[in-house]
Each structure stands twice: as C-alpha cells, then as structure tokens.
ModelCIF file with pLDDT and N, C-alpha, C, O atoms, coordinates in Angstrom:
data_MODEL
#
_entry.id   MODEL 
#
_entity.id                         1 
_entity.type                       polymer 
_entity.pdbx_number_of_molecules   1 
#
_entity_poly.entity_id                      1 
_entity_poly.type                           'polypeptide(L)' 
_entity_poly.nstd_linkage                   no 
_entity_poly.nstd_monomer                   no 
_entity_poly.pdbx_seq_one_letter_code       
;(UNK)(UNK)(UNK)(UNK)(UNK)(UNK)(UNK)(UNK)(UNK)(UNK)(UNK)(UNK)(UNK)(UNK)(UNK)(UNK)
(UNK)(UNK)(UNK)(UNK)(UNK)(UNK)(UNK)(UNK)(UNK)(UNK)(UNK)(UNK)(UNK)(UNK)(UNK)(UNK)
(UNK)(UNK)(UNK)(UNK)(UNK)(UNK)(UNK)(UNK)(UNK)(UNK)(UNK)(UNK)(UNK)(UNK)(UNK)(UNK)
;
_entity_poly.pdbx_seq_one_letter_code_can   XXXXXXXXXXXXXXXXXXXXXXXXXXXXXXXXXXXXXXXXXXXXXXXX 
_entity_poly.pdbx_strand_id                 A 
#
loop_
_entity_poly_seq.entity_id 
_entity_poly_seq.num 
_entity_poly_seq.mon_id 
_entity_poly_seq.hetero 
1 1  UNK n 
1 2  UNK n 
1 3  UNK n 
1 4  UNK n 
1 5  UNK n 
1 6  UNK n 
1 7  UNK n 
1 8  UNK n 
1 9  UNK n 
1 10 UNK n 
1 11 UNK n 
1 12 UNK n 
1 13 UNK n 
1 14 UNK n 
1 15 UNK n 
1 16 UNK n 
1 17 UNK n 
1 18 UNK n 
1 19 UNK n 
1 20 UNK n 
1 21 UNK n 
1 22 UNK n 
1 23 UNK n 
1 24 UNK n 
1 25 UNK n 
1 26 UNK n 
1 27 UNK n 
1 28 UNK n 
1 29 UNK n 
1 30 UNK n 
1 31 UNK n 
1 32 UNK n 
1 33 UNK n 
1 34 UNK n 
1 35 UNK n 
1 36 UNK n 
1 37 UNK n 
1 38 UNK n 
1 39 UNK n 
1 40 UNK n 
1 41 UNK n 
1 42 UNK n 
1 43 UNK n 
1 44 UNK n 
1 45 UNK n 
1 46 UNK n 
1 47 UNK n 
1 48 UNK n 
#
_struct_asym.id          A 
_struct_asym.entity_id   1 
#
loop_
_ma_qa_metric.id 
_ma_qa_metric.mode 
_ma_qa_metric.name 
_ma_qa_metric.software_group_id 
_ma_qa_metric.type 
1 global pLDDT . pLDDT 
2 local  pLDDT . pLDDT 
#
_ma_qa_metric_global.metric_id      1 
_ma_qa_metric_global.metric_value   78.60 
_ma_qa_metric_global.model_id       1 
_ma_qa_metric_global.ordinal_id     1 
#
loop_
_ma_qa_metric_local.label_asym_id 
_ma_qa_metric_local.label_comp_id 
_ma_qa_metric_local.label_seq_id 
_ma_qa_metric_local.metric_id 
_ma_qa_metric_local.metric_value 
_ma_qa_metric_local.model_id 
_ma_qa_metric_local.ordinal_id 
A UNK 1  2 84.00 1 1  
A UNK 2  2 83.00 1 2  
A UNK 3  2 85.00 1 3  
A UNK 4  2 85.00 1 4  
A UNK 5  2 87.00 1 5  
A UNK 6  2 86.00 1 6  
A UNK 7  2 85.00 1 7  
A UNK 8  2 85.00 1 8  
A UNK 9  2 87.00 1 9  
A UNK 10 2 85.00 1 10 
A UNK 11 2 83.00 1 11 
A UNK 12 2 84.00 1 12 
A UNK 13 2 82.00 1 13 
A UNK 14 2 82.00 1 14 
A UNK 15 2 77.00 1 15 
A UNK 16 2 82.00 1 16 
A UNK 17 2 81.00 1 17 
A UNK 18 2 85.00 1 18 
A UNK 19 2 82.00 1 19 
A UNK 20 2 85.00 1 20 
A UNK 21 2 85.00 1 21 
A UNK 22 2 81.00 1 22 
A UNK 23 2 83.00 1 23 
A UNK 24 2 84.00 1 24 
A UNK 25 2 82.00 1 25 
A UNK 26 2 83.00 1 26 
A UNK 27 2 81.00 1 27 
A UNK 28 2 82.00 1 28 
A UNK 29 2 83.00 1 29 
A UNK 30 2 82.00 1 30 
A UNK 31 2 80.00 1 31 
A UNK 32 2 78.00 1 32 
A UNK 33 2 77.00 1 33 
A UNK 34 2 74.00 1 34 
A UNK 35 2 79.00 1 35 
A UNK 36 2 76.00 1 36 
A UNK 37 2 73.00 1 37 
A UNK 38 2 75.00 1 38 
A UNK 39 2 73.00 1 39 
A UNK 40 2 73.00 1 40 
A UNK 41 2 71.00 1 41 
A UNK 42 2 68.00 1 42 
A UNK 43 2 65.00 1 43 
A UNK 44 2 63.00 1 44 
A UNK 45 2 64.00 1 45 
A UNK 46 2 58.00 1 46 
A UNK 47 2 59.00 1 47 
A UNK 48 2 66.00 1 48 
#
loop_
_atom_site.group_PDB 
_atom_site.id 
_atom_site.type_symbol 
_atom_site.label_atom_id 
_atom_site.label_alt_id 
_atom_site.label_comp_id 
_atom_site.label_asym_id 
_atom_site.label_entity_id 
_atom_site.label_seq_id 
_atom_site.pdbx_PDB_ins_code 
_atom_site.Cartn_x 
_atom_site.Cartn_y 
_atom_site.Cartn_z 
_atom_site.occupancy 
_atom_site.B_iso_or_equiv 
_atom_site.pdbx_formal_charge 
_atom_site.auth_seq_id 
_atom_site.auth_comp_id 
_atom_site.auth_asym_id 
_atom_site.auth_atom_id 
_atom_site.pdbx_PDB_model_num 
ATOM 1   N N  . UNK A 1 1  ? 42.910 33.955 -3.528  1.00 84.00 ? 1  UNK A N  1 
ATOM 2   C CA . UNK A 1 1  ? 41.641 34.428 -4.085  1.00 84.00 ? 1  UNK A CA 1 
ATOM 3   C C  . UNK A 1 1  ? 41.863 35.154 -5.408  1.00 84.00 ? 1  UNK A C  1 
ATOM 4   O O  . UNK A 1 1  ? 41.346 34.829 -6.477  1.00 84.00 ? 1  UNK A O  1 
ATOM 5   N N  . UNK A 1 2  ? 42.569 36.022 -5.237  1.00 83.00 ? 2  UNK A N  1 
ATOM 6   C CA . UNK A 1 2  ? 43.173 36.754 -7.101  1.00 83.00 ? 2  UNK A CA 1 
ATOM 7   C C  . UNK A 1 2  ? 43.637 35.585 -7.801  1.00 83.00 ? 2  UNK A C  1 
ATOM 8   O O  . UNK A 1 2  ? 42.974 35.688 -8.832  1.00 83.00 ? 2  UNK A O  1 
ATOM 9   N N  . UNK A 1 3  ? 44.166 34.789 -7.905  1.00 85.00 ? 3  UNK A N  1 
ATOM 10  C CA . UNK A 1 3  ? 44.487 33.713 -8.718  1.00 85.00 ? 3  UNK A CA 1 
ATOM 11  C C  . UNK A 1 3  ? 43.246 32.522 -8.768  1.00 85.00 ? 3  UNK A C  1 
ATOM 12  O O  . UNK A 1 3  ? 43.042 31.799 -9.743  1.00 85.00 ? 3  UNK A O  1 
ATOM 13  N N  . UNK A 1 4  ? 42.654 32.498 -7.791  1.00 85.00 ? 4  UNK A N  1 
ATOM 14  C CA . UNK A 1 4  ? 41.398 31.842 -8.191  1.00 85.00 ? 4  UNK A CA 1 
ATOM 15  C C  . UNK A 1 4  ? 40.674 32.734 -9.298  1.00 85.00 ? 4  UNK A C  1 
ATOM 16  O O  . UNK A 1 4  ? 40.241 32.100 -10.260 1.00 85.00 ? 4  UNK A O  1 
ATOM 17  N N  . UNK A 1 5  ? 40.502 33.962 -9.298  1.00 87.00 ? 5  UNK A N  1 
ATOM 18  C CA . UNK A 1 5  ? 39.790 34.899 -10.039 1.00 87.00 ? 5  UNK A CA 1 
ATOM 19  C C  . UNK A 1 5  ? 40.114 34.889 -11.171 1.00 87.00 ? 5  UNK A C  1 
ATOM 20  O O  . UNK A 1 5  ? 39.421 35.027 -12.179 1.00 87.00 ? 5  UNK A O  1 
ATOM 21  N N  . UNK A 1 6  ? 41.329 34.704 -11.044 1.00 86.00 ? 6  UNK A N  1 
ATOM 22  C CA . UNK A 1 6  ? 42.333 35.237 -12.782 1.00 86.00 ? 6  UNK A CA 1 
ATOM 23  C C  . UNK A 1 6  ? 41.736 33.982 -13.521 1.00 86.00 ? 6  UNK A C  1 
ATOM 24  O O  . UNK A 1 6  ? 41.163 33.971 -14.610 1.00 86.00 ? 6  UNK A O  1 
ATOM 25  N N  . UNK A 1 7  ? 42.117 32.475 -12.316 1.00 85.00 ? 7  UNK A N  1 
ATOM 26  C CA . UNK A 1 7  ? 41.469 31.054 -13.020 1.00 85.00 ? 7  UNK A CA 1 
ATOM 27  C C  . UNK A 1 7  ? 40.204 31.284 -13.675 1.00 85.00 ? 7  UNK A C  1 
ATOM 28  O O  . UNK A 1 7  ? 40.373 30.814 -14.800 1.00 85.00 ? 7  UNK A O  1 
ATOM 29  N N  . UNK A 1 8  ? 39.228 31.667 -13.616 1.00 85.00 ? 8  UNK A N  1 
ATOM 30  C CA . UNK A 1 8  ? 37.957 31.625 -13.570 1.00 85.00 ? 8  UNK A CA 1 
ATOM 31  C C  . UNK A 1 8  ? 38.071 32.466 -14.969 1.00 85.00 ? 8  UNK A C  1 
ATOM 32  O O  . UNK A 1 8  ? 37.900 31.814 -15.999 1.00 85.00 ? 8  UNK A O  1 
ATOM 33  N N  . UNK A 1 9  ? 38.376 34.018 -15.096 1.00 87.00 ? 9  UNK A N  1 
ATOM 34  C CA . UNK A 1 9  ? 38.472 34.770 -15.962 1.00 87.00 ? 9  UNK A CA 1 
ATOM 35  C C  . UNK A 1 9  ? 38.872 34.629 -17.217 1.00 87.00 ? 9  UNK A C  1 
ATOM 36  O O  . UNK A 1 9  ? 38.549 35.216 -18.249 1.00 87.00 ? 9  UNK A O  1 
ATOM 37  N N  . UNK A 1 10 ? 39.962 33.377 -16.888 1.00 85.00 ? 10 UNK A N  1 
ATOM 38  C CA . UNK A 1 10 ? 40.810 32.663 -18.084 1.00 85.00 ? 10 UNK A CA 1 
ATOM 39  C C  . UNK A 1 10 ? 40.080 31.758 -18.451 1.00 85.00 ? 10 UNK A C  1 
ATOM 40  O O  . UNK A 1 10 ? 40.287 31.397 -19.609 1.00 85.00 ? 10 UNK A O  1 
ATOM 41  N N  . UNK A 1 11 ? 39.513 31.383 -18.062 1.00 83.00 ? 11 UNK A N  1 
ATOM 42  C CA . UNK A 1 11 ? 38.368 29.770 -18.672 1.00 83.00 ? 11 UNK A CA 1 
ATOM 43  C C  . UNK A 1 11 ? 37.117 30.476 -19.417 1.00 83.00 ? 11 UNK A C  1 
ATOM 44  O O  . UNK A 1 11 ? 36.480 30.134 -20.414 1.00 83.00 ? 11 UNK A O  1 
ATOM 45  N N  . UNK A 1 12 ? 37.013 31.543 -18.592 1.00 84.00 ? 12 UNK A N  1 
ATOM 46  C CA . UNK A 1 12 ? 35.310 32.721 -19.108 1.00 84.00 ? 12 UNK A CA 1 
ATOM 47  C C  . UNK A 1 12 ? 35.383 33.247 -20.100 1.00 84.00 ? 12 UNK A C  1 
ATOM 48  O O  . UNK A 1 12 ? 34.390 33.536 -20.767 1.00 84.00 ? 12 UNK A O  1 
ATOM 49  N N  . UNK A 1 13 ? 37.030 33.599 -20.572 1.00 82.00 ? 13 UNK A N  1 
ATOM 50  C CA . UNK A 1 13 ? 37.295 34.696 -21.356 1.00 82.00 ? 13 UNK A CA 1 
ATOM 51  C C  . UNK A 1 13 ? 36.695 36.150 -21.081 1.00 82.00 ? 13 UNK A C  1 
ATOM 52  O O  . UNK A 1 13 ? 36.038 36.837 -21.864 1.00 82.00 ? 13 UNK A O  1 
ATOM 53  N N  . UNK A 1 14 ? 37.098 36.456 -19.728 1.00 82.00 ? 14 UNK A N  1 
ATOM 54  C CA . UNK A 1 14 ? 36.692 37.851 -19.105 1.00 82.00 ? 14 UNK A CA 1 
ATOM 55  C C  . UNK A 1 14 ? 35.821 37.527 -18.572 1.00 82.00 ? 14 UNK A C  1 
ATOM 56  O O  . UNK A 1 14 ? 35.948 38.179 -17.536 1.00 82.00 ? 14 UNK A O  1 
ATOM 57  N N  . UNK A 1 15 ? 34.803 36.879 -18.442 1.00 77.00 ? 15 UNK A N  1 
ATOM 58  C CA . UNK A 1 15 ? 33.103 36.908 -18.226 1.00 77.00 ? 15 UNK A CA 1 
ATOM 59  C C  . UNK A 1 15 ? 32.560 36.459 -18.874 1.00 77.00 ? 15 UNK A C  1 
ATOM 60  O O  . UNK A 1 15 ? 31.594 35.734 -18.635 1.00 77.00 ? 15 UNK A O  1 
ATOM 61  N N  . UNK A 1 16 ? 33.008 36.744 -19.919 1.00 82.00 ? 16 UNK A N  1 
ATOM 62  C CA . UNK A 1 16 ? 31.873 36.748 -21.386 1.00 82.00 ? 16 UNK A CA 1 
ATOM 63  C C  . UNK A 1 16 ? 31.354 35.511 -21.446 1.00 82.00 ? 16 UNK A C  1 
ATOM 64  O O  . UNK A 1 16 ? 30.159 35.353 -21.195 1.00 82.00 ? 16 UNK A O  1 
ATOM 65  N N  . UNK A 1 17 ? 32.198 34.406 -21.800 1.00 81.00 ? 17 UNK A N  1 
ATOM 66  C CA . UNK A 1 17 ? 31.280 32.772 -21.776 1.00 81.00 ? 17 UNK A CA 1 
ATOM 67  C C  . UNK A 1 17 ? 31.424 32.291 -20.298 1.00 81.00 ? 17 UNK A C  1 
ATOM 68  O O  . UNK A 1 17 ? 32.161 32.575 -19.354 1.00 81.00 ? 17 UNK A O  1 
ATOM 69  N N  . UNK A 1 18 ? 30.273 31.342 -20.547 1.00 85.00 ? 18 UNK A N  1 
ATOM 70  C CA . UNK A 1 18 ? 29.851 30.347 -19.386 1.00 85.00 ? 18 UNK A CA 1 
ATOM 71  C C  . UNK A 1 18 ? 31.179 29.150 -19.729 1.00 85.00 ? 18 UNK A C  1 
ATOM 72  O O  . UNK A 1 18 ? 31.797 28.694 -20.691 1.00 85.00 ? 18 UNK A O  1 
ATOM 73  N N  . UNK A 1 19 ? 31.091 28.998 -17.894 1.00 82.00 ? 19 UNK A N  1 
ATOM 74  C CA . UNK A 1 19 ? 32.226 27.752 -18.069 1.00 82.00 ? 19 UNK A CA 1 
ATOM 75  C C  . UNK A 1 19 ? 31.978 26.792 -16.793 1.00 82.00 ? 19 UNK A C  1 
ATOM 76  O O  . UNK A 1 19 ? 32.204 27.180 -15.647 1.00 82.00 ? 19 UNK A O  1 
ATOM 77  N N  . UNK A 1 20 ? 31.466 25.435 -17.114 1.00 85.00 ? 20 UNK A N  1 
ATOM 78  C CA . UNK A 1 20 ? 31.112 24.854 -15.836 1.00 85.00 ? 20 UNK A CA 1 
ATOM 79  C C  . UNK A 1 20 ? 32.381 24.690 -14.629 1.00 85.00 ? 20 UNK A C  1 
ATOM 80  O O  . UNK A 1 20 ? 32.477 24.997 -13.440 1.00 85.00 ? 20 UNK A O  1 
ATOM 81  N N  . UNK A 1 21 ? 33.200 24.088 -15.554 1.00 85.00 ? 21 UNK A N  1 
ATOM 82  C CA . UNK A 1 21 ? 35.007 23.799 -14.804 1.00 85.00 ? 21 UNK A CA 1 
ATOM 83  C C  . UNK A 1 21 ? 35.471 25.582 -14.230 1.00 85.00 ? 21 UNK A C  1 
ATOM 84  O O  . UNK A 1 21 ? 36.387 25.621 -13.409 1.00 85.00 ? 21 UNK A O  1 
ATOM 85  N N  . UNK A 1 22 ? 34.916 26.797 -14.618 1.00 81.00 ? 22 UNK A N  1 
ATOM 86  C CA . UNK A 1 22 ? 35.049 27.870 -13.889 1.00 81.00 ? 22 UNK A CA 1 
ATOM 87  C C  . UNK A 1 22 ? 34.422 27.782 -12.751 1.00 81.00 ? 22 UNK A C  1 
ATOM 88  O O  . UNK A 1 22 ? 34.958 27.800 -11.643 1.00 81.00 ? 22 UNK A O  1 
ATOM 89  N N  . UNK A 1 23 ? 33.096 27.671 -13.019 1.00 83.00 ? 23 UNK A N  1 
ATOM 90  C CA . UNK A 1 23 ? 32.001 27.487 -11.604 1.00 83.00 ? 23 UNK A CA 1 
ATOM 91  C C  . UNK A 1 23 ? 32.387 26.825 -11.049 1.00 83.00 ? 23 UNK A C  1 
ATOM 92  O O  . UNK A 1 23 ? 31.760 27.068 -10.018 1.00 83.00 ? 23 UNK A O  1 
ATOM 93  N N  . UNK A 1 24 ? 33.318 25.648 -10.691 1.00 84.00 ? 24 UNK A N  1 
ATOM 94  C CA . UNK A 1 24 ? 33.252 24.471 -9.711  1.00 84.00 ? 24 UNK A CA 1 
ATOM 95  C C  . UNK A 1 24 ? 34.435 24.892 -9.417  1.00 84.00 ? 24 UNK A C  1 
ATOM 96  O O  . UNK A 1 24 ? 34.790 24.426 -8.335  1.00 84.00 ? 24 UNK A O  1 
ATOM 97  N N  . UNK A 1 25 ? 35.523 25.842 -10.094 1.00 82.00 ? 25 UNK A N  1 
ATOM 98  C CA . UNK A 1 25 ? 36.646 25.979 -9.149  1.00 82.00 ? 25 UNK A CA 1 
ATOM 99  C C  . UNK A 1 25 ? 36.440 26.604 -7.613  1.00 82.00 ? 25 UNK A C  1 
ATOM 100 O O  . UNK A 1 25 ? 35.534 27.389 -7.336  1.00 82.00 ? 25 UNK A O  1 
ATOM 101 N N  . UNK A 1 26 ? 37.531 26.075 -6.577  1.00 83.00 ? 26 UNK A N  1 
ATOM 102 C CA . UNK A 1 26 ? 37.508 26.882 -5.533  1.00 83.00 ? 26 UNK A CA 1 
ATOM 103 C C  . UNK A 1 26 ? 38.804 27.390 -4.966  1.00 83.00 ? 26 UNK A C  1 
ATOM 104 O O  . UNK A 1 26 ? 39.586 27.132 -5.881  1.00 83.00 ? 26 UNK A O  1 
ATOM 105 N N  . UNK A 1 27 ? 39.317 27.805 -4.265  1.00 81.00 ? 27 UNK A N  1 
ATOM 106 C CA . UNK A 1 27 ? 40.274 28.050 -3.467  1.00 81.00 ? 27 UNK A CA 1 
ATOM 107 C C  . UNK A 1 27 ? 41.399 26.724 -3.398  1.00 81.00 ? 27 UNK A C  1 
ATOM 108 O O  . UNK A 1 27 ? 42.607 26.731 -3.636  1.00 81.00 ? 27 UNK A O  1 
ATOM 109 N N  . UNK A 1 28 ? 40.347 25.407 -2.903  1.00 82.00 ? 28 UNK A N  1 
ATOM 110 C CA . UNK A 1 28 ? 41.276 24.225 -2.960  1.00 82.00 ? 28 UNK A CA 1 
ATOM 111 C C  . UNK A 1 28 ? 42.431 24.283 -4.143  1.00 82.00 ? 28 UNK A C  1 
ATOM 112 O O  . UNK A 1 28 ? 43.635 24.035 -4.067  1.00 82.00 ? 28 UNK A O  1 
ATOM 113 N N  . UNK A 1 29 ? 41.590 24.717 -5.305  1.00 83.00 ? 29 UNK A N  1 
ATOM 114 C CA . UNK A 1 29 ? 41.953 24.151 -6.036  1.00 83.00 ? 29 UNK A CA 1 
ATOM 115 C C  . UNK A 1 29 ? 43.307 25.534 -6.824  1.00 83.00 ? 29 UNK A C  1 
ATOM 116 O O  . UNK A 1 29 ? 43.500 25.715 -8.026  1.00 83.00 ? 29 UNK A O  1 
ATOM 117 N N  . UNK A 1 30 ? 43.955 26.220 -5.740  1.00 82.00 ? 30 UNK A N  1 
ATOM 118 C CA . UNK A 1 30 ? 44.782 27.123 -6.335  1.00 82.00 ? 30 UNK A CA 1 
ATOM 119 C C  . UNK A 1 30 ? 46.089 26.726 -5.235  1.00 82.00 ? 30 UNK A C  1 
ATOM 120 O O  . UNK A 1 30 ? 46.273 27.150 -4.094  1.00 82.00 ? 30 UNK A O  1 
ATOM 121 N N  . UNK A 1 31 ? 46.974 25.667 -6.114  1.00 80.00 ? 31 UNK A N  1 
ATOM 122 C CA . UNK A 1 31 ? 48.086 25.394 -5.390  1.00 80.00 ? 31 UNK A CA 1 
ATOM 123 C C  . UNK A 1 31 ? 48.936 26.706 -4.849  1.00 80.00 ? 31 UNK A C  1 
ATOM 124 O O  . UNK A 1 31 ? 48.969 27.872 -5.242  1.00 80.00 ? 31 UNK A O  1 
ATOM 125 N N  . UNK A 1 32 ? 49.789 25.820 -3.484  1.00 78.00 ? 32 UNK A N  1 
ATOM 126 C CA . UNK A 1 32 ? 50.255 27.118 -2.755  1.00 78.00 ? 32 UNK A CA 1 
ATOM 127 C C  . UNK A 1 32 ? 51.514 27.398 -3.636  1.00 78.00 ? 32 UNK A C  1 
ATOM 128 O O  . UNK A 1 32 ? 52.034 28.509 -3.530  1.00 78.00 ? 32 UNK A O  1 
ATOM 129 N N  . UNK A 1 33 ? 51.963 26.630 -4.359  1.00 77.00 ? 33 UNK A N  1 
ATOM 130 C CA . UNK A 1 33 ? 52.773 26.820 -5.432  1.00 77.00 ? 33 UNK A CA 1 
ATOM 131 C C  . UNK A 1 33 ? 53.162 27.847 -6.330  1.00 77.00 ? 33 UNK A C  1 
ATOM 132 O O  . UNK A 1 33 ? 54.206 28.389 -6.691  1.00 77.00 ? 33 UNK A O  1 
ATOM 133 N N  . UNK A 1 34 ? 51.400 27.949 -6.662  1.00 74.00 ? 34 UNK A N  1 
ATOM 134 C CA . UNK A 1 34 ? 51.162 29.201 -7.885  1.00 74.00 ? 34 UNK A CA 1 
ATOM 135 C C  . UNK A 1 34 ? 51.165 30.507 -7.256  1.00 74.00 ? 34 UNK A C  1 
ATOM 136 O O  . UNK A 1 34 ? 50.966 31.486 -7.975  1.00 74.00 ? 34 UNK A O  1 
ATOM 137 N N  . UNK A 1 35 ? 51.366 30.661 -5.986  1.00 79.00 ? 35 UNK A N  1 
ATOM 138 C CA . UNK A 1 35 ? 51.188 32.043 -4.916  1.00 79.00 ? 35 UNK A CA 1 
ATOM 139 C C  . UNK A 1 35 ? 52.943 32.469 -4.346  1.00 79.00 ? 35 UNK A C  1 
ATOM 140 O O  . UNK A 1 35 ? 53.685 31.656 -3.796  1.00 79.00 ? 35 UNK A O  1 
ATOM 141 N N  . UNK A 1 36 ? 53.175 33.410 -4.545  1.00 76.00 ? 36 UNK A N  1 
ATOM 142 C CA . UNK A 1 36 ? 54.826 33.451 -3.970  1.00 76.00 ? 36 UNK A CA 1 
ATOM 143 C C  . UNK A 1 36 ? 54.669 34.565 -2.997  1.00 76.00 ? 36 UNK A C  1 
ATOM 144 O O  . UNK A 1 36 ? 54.828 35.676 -3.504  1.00 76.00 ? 36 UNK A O  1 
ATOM 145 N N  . UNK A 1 37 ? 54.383 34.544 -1.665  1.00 73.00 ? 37 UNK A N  1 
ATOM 146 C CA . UNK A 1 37 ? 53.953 35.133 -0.311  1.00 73.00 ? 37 UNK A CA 1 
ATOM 147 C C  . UNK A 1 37 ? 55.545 35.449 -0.038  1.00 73.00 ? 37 UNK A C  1 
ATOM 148 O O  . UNK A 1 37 ? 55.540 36.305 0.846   1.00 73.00 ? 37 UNK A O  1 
ATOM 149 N N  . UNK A 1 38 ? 56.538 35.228 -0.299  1.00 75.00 ? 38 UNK A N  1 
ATOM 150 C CA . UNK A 1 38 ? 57.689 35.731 0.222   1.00 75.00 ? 38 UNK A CA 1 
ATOM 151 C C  . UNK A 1 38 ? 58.348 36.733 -0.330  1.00 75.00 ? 38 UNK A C  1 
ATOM 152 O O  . UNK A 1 38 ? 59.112 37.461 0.304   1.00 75.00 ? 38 UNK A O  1 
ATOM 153 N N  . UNK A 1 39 ? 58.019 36.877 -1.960  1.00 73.00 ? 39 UNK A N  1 
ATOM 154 C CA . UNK A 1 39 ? 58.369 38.179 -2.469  1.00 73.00 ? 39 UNK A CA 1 
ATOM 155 C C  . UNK A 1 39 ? 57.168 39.013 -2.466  1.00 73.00 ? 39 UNK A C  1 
ATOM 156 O O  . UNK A 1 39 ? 56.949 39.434 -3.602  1.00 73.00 ? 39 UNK A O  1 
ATOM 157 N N  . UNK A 1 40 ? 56.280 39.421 -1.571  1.00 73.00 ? 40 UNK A N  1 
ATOM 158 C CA . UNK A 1 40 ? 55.819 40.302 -1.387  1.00 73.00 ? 40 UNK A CA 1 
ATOM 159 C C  . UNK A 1 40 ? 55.979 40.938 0.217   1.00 73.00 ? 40 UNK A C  1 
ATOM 160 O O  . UNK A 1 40 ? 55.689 40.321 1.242   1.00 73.00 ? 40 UNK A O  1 
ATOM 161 N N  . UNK A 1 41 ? 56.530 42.359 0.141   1.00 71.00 ? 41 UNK A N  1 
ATOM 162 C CA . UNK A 1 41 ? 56.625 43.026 1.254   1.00 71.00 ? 41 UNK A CA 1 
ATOM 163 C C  . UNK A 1 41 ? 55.240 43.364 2.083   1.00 71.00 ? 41 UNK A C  1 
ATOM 164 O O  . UNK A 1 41 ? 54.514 44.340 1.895   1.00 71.00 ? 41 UNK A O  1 
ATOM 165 N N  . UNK A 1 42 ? 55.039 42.196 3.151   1.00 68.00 ? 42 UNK A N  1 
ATOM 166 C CA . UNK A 1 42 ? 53.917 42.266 3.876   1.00 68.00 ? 42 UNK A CA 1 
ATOM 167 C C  . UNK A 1 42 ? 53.008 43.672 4.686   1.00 68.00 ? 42 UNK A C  1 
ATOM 168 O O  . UNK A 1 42 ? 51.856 44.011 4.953   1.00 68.00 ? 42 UNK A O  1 
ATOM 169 N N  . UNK A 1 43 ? 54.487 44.174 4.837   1.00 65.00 ? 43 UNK A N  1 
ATOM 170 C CA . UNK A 1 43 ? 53.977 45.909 5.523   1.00 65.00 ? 43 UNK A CA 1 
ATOM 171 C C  . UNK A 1 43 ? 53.531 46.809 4.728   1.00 65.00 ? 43 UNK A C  1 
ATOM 172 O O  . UNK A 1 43 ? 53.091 47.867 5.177   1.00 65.00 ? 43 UNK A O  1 
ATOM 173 N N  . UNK A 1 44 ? 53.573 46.504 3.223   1.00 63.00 ? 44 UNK A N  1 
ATOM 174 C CA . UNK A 1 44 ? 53.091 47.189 2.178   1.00 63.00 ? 44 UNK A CA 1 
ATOM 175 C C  . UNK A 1 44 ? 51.859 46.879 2.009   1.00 63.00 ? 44 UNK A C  1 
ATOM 176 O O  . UNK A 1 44 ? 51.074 47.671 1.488   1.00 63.00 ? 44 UNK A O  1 
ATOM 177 N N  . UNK A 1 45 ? 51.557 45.853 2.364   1.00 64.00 ? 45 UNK A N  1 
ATOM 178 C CA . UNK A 1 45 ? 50.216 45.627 1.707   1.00 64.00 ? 45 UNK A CA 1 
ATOM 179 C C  . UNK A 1 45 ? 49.122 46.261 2.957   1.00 64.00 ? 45 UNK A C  1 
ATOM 180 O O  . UNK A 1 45 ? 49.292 46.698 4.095   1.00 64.00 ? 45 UNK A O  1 
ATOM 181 N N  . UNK A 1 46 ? 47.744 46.011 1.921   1.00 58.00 ? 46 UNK A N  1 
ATOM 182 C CA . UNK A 1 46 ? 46.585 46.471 2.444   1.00 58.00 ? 46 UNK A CA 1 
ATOM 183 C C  . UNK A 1 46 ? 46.231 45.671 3.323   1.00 58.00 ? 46 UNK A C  1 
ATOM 184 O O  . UNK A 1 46 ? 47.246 44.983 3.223   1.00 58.00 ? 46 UNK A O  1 
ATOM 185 N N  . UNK A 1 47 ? 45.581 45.097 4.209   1.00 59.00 ? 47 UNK A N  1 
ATOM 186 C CA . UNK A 1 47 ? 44.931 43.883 4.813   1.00 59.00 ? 47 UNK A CA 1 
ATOM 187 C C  . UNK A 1 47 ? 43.659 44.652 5.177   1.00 59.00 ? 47 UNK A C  1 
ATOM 188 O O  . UNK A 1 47 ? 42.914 43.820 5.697   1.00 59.00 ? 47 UNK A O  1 
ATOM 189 N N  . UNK A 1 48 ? 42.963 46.033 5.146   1.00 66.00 ? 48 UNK A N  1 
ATOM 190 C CA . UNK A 1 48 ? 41.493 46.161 5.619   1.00 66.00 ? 48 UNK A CA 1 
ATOM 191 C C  . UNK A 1 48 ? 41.012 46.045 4.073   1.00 66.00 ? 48 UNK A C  1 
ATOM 192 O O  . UNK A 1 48 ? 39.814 46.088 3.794   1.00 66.00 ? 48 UNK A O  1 
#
C-alpha cells in the first residue's frame, strides 16, 4: 500500500496534477518484487 501511494504521488507530482494511469493503479499492480518484507524487523513494526 505505501508503494502503491508513492506510485500514485510520482505520476501526480504530490497531488498537484490529475493522472488517469494514477487513478487506475491498484495494489495488483505493485510487484512483490518492489517490497523487501525480509529486511524489515517484523516485531518492530506497528500492525494496529
């Protein structure tokens, strides 16, 4: 979801412009690739 966000932000330029290819992104579309779940210490994090 943060890397979907960042996607979106980067196409918007913050917000500021409209971007259709922002709007139609989703989740699908953020390979598990671009996410590295193993260098992050899980007991650290927040989950509520």
């Amino acid at each position: 979801e943060e890397k979907l966000h960042a996607k979106k932000m980067k196409l918007t330029k913050n917000g500021t412009v409209e971007s259709e290819e922002a709007a139609g992104l989703t989740l699908e579309d953020v390979s598990d690739d671009d996410i590295d779940v193993e260098n992050v210490e899980v007991d650290d994090y927040f989950f509520l």
